[in-house]
Protein backbone atom coordinates (compact mmCIF):
# COMPACT_ATOMS: atom_id res chain seq x y z
CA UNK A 1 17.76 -13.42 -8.50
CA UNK A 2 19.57 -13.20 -11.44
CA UNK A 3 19.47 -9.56 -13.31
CA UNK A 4 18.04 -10.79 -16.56
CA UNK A 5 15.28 -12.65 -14.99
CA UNK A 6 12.09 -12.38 -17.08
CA UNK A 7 8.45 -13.45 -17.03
CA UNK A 8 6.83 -14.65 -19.70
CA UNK A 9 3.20 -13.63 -20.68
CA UNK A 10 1.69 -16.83 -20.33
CA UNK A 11 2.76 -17.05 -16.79
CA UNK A 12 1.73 -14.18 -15.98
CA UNK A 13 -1.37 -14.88 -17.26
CA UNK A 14 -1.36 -18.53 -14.58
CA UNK A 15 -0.91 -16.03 -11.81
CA UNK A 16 -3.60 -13.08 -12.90
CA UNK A 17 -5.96 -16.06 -13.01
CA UNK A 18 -5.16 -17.80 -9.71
CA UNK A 19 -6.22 -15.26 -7.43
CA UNK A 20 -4.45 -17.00 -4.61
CA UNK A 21 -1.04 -15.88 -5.74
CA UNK A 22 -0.52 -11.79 -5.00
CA UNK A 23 2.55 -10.52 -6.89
CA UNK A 24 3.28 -6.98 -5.39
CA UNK A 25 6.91 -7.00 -5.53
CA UNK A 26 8.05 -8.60 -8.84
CA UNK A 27 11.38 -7.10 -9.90
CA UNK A 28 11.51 -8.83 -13.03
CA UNK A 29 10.49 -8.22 -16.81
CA UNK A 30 8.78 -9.30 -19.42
CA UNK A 31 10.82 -11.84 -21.54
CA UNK A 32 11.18 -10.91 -25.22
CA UNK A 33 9.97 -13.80 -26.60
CA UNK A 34 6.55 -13.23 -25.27
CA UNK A 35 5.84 -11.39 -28.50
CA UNK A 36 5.95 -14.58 -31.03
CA UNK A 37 2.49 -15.50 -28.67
CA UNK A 38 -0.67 -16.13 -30.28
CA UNK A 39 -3.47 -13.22 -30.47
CA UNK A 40 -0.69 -10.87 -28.97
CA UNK A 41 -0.01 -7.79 -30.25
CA UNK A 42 3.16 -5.47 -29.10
CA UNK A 43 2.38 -1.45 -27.89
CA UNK A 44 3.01 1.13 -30.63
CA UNK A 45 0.93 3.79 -31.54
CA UNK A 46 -2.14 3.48 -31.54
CA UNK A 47 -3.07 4.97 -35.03
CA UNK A 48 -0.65 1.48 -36.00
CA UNK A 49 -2.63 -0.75 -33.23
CA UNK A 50 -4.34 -3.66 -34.70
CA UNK A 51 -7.92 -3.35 -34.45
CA UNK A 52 -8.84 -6.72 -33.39
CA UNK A 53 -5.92 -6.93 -30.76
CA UNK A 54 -6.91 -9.25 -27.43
CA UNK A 55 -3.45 -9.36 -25.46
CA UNK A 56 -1.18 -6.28 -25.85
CA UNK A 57 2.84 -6.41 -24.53
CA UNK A 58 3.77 -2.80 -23.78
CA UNK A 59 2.89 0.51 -21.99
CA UNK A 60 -0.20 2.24 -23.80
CA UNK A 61 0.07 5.80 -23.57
CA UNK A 62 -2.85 7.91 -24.82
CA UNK A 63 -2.52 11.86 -25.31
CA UNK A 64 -4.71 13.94 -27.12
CA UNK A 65 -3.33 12.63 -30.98
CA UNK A 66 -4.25 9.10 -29.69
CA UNK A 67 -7.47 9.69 -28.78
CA UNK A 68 -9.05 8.99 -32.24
CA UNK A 69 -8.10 5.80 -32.51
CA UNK A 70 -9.14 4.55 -28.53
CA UNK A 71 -11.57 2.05 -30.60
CA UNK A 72 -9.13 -0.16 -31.11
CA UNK A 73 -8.82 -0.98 -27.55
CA UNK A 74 -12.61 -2.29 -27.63
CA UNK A 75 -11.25 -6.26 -28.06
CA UNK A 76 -8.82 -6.31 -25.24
CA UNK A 77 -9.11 -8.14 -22.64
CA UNK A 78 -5.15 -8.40 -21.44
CA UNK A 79 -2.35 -5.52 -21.24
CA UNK A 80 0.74 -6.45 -19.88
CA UNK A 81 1.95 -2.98 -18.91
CA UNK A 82 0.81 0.04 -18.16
CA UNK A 83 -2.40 2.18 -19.51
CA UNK A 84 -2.52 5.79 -19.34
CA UNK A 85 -4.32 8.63 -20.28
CA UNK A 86 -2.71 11.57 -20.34
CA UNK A 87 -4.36 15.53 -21.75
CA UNK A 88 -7.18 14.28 -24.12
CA UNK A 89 -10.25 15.31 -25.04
CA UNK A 90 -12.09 12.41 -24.30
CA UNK A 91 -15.91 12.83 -22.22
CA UNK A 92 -15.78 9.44 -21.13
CA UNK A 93 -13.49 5.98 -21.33
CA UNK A 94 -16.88 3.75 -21.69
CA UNK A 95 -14.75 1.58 -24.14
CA UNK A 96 -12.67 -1.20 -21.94
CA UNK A 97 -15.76 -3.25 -21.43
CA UNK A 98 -13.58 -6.19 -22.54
CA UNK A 99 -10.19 -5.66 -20.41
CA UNK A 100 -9.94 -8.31 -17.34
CA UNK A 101 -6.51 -8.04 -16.40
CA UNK A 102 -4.02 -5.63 -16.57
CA UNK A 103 -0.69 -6.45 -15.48
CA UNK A 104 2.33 -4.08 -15.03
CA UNK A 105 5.74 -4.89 -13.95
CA UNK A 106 6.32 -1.22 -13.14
CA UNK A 107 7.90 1.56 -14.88
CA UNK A 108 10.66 3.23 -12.39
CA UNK A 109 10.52 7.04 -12.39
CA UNK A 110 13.04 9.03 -10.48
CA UNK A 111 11.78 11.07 -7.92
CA UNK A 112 8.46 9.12 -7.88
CA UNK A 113 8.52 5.57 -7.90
CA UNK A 114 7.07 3.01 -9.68
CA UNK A 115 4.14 3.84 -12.19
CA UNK A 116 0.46 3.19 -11.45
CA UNK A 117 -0.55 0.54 -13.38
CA UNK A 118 -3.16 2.77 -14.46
CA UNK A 119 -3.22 7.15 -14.90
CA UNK A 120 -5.74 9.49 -15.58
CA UNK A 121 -4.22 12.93 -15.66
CA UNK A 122 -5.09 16.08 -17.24
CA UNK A 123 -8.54 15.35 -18.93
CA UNK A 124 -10.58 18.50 -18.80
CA UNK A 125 -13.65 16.83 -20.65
CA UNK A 126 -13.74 13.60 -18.95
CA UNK A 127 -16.83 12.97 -16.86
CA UNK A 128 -17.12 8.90 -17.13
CA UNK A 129 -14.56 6.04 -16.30
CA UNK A 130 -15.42 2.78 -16.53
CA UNK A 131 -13.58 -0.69 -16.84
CA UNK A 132 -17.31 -2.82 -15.76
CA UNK A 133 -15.54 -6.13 -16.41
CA UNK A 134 -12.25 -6.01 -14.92
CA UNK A 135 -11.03 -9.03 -12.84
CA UNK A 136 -7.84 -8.82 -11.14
CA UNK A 137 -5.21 -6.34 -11.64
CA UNK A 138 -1.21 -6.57 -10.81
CA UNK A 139 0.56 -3.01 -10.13
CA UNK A 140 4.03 -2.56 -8.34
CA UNK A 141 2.95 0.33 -6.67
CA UNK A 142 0.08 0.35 -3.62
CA UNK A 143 -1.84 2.63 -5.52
CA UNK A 144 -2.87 0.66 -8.69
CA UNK A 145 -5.03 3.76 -10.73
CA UNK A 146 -4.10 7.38 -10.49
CA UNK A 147 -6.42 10.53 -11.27
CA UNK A 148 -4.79 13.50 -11.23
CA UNK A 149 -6.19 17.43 -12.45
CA UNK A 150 -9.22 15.67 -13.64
CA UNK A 151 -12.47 17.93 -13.66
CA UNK A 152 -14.81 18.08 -10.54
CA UNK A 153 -17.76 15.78 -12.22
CA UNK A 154 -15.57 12.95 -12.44
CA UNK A 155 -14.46 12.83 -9.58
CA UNK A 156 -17.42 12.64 -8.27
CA UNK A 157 -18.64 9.88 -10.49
CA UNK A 158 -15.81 8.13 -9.57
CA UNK A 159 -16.59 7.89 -6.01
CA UNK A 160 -20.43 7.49 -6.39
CA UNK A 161 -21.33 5.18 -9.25
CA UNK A 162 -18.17 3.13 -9.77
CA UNK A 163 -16.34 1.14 -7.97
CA UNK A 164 -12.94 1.68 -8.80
CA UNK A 165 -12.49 3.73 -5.23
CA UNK A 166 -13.20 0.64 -3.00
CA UNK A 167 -10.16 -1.04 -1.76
CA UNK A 168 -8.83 -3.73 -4.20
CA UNK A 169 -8.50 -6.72 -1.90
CA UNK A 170 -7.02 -10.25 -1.73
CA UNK A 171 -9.12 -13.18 -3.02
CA UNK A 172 -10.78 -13.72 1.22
CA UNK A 173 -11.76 -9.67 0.78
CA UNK A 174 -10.05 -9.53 3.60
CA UNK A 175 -6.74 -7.85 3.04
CA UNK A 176 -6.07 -4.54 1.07
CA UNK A 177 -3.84 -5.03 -1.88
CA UNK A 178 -4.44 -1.80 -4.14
CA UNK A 179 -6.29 1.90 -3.73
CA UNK A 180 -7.24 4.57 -6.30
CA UNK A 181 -6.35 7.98 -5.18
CA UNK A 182 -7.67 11.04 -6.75
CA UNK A 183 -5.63 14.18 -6.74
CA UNK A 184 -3.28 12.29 -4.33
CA UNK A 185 -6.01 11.19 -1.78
CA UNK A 186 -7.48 7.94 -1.26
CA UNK A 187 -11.11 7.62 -2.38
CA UNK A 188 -12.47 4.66 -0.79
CA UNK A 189 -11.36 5.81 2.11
CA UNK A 190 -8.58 4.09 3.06
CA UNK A 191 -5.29 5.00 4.62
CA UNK A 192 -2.30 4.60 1.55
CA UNK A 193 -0.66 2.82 5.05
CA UNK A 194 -3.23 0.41 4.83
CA UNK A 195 -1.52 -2.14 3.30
CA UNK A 196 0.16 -6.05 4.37
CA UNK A 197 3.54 -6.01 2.31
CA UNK A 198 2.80 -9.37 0.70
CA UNK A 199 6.11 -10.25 -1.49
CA UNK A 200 7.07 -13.18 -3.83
CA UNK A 201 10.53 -11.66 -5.09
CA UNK A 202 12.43 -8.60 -4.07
C-alpha cells in the first residue's frame, strides 16, 4: 500500500453505514481534501468550534478550559477522529444525543499503542455517560472507549444503566469487534483476547 494512501470522509462514511464491512486494521489517513466537504467542520478548539457543526475532521480533546463550550457538540452526528475527555469538571456528558458514528484512524502513541477511539480519564465529578444514539463505531484499537481514574459512581452507572460495557459486535451479533474497559478491565465481561482479527489493510 502506498505510504500516502488516504481515505476520504465520504468513504468512510459508505463503510460506517454498511455494517457488513469491519475496518479494524486501516493504516491509512484521512485525505486533506476531505475538509472542502459540505456541513464539515475541521477540530480546533472548541471555544472556535462552530456551533451548528454536523461532521467534524480531527481529534477533539476536551480538558477542563474546554468544558464550557461542550454545547457545541450537541449537532454532531459524525467525528472522524478521536473524542476525549480528559480532567474536567463535568457531572455528566448527557450532550452527544446526536453522534452516530465516530470513526478514528488511530493516533500512535509510543509505549501504548493506538488511541481509543474514545477516553474518559481523570473526571472527578463525572457520574453520567451517555451517547443513547450511537450506531456503529470504527477504532484501531480492540478496546474502542477508555475510562480511566474516573470516580466510583460512574463506574457503576456505566456498568448498570448503559450499555456502553456490552461487547460491540459485528452486524450477525455474533462476533466481538470492540470492549470498554474501565480502569484497564473489561466491563462487559469479556476477555480483551476475545477478539477475531478481522483485517481489510495492514
Amino acid at each position: 500500500m502506498p505510504k500516502q494512501f488516504c481515505i476520504t470522509t465520504d468513504e468512510m462514511e459508505n463503510f460506517m453505514i454498511n455494517r457488513n464491512v469491519f475496518l479494524k486494521t486501516l493504516k491509512v489517513y484521512y485525505c486533506n481534501d476531505s475538509i472542502s466537504t459540505a456541513n464539515l467542520c475541521l477540530s480546533e478548539d472548541l471555544s472556535t468550534l462552530k456551533s451548528n457543526c454536523v461532521k467534524i475532521l480531527g481529534d477533539i480533546e476536551i480538558t477542563w478550559y474546554e468544558a464550557k463550550y461542550v454545547h457545541k457538540l450537541s449537532n454532531v452526528k459524525w467525528i472522524f477522529g478521536t473524542l476525549e475527555f480528559e480532567s474536567t469538571d463535568l457531572v455528566s456528558i448527557d450532550f452527544l444525543n446526536n453522534l452516530e458514528y465516530i470513526a478514528s484512524l488511530g493516533n500512535y502513541r509510543e509505549n501504548q499503542g493506538y488511541q481509543e477511539a474514545i477516553v474518559v480519564t481523570n473526571n472527578q465529578n463525572l457520574t453520567k455517560f451517555d451517547i443513547p444514539n450511537l450506531k456503529n463505531v470504527r477504532s484501531p484499537s480492540s478496546v474502542w472507549m477508555y475510562f480511566r481514574m474516573n470516580p466510583p459512581a460512574l463506574n457503576k452507572y456505566l456498568i448498570e444503566e448503559t450499555s456502553i460495557c456490552n461487547p460491540y459486535k459485528d452486524v450477525s451479533n455474533e462476533t466481538n469487534l470492540y470492549v470498554a474497559t474501565i480502569d484497564g478491565e473489561s466491563c462487559g465481561g469479556t476477555s480483551l483476547n476475545d477478539f477475531e482479527d478481522k483485517t481489510l489493510f495492514r
